[in-house]
N, C-alpha and C. Protein backbone atom coordinates (compact mmCIF):
# COMPACT_ATOMS: atom_id res chain seq x y z
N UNK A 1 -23.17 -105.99 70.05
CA UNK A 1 -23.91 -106.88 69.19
C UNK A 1 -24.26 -108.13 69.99
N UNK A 2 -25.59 -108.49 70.11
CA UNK A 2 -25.95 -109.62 70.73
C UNK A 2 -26.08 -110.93 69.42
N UNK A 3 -25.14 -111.52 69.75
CA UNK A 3 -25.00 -112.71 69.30
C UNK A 3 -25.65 -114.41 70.23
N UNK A 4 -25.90 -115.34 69.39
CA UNK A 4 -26.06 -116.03 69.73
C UNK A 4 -25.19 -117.72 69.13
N UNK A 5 -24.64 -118.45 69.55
CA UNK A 5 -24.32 -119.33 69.02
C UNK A 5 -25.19 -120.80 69.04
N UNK A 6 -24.76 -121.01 67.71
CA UNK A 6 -25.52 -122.83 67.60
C UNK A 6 -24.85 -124.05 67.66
N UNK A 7 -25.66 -124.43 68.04
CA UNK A 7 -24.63 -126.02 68.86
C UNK A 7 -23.42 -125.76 69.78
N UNK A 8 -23.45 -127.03 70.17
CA UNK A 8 -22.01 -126.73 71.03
C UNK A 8 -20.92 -127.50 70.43
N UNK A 9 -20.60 -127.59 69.03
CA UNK A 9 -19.21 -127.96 68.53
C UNK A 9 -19.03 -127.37 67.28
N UNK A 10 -17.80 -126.97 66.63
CA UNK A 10 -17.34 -126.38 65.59
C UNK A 10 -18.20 -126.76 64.58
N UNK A 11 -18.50 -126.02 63.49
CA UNK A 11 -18.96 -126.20 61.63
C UNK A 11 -17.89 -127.18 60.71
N UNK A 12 -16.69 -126.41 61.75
CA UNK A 12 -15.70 -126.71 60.60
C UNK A 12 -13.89 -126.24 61.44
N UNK A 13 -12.95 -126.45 60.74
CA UNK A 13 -11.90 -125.99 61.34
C UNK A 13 -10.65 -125.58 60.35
N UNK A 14 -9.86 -124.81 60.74
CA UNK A 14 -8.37 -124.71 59.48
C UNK A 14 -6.98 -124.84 60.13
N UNK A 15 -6.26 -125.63 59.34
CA UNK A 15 -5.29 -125.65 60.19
C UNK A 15 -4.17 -125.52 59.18
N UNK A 16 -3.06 -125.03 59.67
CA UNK A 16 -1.79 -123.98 58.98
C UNK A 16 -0.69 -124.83 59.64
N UNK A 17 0.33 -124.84 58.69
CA UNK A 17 1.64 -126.11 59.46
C UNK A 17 2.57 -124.39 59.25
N UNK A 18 3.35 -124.15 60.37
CA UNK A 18 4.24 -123.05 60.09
C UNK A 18 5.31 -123.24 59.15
N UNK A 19 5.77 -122.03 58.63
CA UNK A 19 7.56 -123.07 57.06
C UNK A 19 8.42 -123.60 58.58
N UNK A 20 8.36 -122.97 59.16
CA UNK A 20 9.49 -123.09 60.86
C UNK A 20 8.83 -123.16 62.03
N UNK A 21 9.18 -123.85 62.82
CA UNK A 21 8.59 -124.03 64.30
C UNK A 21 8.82 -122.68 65.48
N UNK A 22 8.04 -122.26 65.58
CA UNK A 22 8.33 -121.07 66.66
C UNK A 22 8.53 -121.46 67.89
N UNK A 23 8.55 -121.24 68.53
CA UNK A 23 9.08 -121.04 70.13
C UNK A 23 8.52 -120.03 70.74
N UNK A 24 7.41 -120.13 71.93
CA UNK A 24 6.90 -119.13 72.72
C UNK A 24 7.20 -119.37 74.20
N UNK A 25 7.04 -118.70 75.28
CA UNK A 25 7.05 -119.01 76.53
C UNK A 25 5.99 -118.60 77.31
N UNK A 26 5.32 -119.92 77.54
CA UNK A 26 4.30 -119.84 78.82
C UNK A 26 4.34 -119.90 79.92
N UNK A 27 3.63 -119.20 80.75
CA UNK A 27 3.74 -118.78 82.18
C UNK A 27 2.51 -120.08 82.14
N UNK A 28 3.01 -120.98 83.67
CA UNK A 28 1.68 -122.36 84.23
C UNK A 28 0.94 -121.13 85.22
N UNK A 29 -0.19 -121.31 85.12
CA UNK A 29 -0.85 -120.53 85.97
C UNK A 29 -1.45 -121.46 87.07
N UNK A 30 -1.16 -121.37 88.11
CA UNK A 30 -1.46 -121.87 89.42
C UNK A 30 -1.92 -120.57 90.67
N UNK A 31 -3.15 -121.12 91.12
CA UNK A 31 -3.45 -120.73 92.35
C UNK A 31 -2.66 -120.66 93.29
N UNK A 32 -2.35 -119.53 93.50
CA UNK A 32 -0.86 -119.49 95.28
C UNK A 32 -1.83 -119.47 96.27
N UNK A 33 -0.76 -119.68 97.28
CA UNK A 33 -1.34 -120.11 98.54
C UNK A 33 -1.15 -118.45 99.51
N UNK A 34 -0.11 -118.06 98.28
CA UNK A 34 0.03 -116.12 99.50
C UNK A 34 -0.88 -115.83 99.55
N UNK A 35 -1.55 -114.40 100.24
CA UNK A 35 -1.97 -113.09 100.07
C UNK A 35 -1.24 -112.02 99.06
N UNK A 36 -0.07 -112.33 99.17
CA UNK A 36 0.71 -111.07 98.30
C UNK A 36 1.10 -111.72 97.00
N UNK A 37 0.34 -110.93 96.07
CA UNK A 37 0.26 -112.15 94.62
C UNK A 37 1.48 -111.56 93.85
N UNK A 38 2.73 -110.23 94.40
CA UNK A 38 3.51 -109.51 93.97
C UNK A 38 4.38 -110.34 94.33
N UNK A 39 4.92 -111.40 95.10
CA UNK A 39 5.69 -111.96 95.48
C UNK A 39 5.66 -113.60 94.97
N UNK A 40 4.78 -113.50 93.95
CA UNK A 40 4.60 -115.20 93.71
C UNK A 40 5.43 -115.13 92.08
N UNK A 41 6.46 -115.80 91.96
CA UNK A 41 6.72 -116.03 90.34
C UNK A 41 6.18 -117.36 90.37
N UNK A 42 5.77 -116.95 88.98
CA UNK A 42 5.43 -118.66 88.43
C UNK A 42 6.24 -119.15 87.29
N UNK A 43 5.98 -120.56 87.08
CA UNK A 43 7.12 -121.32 86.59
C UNK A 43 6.66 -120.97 85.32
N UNK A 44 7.65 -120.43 84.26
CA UNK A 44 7.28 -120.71 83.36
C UNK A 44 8.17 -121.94 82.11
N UNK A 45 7.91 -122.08 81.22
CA UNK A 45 8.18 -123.13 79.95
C UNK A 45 8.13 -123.10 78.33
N UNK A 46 9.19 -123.58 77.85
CA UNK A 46 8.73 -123.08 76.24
C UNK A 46 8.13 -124.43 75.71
N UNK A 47 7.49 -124.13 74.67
CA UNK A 47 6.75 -124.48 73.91
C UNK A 47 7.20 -123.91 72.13
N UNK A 48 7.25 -125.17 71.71
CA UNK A 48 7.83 -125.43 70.13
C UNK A 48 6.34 -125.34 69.60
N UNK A 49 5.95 -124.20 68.51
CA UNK A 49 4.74 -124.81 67.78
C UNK A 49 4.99 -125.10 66.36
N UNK A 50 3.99 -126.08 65.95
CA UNK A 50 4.30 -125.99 64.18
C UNK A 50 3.62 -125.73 63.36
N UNK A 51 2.25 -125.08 64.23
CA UNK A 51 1.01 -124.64 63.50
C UNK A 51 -0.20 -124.18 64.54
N UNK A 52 -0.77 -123.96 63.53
CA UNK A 52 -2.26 -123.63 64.47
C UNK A 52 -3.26 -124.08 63.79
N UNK A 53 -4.33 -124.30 64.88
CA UNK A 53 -5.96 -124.46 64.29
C UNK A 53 -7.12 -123.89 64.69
N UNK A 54 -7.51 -123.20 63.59
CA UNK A 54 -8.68 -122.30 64.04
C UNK A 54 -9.92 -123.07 63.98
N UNK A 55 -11.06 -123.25 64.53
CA UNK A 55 -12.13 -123.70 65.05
C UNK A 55 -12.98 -122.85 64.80
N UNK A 56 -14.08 -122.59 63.53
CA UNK A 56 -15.44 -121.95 63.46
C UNK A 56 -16.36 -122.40 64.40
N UNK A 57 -17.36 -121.41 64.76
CA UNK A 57 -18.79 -121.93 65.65
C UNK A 57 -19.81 -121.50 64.70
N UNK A 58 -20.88 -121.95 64.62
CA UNK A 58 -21.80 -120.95 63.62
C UNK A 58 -22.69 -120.13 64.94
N UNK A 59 -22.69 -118.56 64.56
CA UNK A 59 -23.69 -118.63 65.69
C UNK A 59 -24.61 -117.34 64.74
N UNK A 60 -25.33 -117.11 64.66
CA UNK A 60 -26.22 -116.32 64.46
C UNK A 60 -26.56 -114.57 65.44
N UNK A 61 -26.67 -113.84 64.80
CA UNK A 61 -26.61 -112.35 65.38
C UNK A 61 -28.38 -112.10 65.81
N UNK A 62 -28.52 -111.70 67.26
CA UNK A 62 -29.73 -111.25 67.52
C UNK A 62 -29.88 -109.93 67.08
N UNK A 63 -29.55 -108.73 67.54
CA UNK A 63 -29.52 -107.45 67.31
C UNK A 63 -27.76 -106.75 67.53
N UNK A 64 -28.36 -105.35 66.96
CA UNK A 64 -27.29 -104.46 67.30
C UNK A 64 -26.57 -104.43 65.86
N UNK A 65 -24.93 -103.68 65.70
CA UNK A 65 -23.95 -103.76 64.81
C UNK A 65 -22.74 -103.80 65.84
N UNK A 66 -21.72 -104.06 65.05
CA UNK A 66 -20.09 -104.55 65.62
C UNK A 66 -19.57 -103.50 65.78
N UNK A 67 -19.15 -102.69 67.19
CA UNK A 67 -18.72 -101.82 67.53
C UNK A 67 -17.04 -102.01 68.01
N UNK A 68 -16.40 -101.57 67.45
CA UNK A 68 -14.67 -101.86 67.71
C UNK A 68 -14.04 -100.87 68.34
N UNK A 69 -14.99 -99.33 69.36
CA UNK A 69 -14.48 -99.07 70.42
C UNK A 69 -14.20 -99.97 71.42
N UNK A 70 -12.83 -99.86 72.06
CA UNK A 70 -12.26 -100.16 72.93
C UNK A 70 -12.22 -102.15 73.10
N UNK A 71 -11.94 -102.39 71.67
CA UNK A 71 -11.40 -104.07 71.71
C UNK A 71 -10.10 -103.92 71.93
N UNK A 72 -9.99 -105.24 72.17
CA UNK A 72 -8.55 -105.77 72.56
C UNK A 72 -7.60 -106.16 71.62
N UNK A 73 -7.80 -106.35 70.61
CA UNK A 73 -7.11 -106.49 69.41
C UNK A 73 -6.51 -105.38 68.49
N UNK A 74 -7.09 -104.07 68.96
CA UNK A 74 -6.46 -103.17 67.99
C UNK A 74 -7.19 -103.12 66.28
N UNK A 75 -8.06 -103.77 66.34
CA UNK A 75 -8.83 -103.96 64.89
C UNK A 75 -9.71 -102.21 65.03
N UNK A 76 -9.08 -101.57 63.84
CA UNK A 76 -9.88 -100.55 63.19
C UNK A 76 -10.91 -100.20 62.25
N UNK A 77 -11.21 -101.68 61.82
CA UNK A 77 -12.58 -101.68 60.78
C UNK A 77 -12.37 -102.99 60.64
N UNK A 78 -13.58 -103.24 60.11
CA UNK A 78 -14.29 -104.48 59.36
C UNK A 78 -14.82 -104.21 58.16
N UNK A 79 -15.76 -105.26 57.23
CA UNK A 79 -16.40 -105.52 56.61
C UNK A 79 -17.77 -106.66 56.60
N UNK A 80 -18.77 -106.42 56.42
CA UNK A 80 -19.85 -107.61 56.16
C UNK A 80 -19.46 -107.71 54.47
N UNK A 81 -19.24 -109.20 54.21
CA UNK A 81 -18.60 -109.79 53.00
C UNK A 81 -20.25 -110.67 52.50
N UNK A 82 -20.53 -110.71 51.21
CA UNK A 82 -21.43 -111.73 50.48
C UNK A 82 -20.04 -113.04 50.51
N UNK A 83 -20.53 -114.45 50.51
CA UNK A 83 -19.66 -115.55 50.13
C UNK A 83 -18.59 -115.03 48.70
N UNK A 84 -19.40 -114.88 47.90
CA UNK A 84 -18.40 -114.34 46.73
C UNK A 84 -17.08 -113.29 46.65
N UNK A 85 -17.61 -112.13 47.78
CA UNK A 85 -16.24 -111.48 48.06
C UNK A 85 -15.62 -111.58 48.67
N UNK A 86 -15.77 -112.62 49.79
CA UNK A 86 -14.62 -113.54 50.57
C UNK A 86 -13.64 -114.05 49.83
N UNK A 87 -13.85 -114.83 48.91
CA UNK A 87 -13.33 -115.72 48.24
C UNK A 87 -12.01 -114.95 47.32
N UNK A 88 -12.61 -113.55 47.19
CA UNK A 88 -11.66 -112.29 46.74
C UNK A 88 -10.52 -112.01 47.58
N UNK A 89 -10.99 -111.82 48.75
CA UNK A 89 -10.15 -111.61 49.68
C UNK A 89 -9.07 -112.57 50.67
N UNK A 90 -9.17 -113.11 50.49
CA UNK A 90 -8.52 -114.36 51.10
C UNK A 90 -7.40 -115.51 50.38
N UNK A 91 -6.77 -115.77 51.51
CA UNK A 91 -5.36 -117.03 50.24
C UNK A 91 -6.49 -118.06 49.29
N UNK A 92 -5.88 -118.69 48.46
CA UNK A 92 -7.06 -119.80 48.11
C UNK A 92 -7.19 -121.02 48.78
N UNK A 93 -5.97 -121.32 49.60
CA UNK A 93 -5.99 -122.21 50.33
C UNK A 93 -6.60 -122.32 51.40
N UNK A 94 -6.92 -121.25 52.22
CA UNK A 94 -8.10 -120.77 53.21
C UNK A 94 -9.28 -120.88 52.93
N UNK A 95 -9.22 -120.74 51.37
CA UNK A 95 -10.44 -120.74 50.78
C UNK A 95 -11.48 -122.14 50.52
N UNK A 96 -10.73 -122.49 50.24
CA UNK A 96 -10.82 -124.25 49.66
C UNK A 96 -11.38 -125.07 51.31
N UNK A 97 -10.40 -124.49 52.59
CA UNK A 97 -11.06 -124.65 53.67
C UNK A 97 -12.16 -124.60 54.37
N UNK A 98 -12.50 -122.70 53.88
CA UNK A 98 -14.20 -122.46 54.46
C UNK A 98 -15.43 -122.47 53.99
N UNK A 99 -14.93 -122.65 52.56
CA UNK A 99 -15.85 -122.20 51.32
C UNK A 99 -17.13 -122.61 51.73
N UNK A 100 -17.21 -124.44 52.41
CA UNK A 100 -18.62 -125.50 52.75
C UNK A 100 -18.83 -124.82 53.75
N UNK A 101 -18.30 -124.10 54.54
CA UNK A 101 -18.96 -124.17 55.88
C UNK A 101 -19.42 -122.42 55.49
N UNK A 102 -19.67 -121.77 54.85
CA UNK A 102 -20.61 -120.21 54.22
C UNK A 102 -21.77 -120.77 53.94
N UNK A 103 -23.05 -120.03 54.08
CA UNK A 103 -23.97 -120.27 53.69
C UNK A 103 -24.45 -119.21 52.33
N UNK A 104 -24.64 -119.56 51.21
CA UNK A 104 -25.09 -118.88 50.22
C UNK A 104 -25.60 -117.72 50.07
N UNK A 105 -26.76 -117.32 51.01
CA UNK A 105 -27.24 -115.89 50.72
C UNK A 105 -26.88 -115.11 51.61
C-alpha cells in the first residue's frame, strides 16, 4: 500500500500511565571499532517505565490494499472501520482521546 503522510508533526497523541512500573532492559547501541561484531558486547541498562505515548500522523493512502504477508508483528487481519464503529470497538477512554482527531466520512 502506497501511503503518503501529511505534515511533519502528530494530529494528536494518547498516553496510558501503567497500574505498575515495568522494568525492561536496553542494549546502548554504539558503533565498535572491531571487524568482528561477534566479539563486541554492549552495555546494556534497565529502564523503569510508567507509561507510554502513542503519536498519530495523518497520512493519506495513494493506491493499493494492506497486505499482512510477511509483517513483523504477527497481525492476522484487520479491518477498515467508519468513525462510528471504532468507537464500538475500543476502551472509552481511548475513545474520548481520538474521537477529534477521525474525520467524519
Amino acid at each position: 500500500m502506497n501511503t503518503w503522510i501529511v505534515g511533519n508533526h502528530p494530529v494528536g497523541h494518547f498516553h496510558f500511565d501503567y497500574p505498575n512500573p515495568q522494568t525492561r532492559t536496553l542494549t546502548h547501541h554504539q558503533q565498535p571499532d572491531m571487524k568482528d561484531l561477534a566479539e563486541v558486547k554492549l552495555p546494556t541498562y534497565q529502564e523503569e517505565q510508567h507509561g507510554e505515548k502513542v503519536f498519530f500522523m495523518k497520512a493519506r493512502i495513494m493506491a493499493g490494499q494492506a497486505d499482512l504477508t510477511g509483517n513483523t508483528f504477527g497481525d492476522q487481519e484487520f479491518m477498515w472501520l467508519a468513525k462510528q464503529e471504532i468507537e464500538e470497538k475500543v476502551h472509552p477512554k481511548y475513545w474520548s482521546c481520538v474521537r477529534n482527531m477521525i474525520a467524519e466520512r
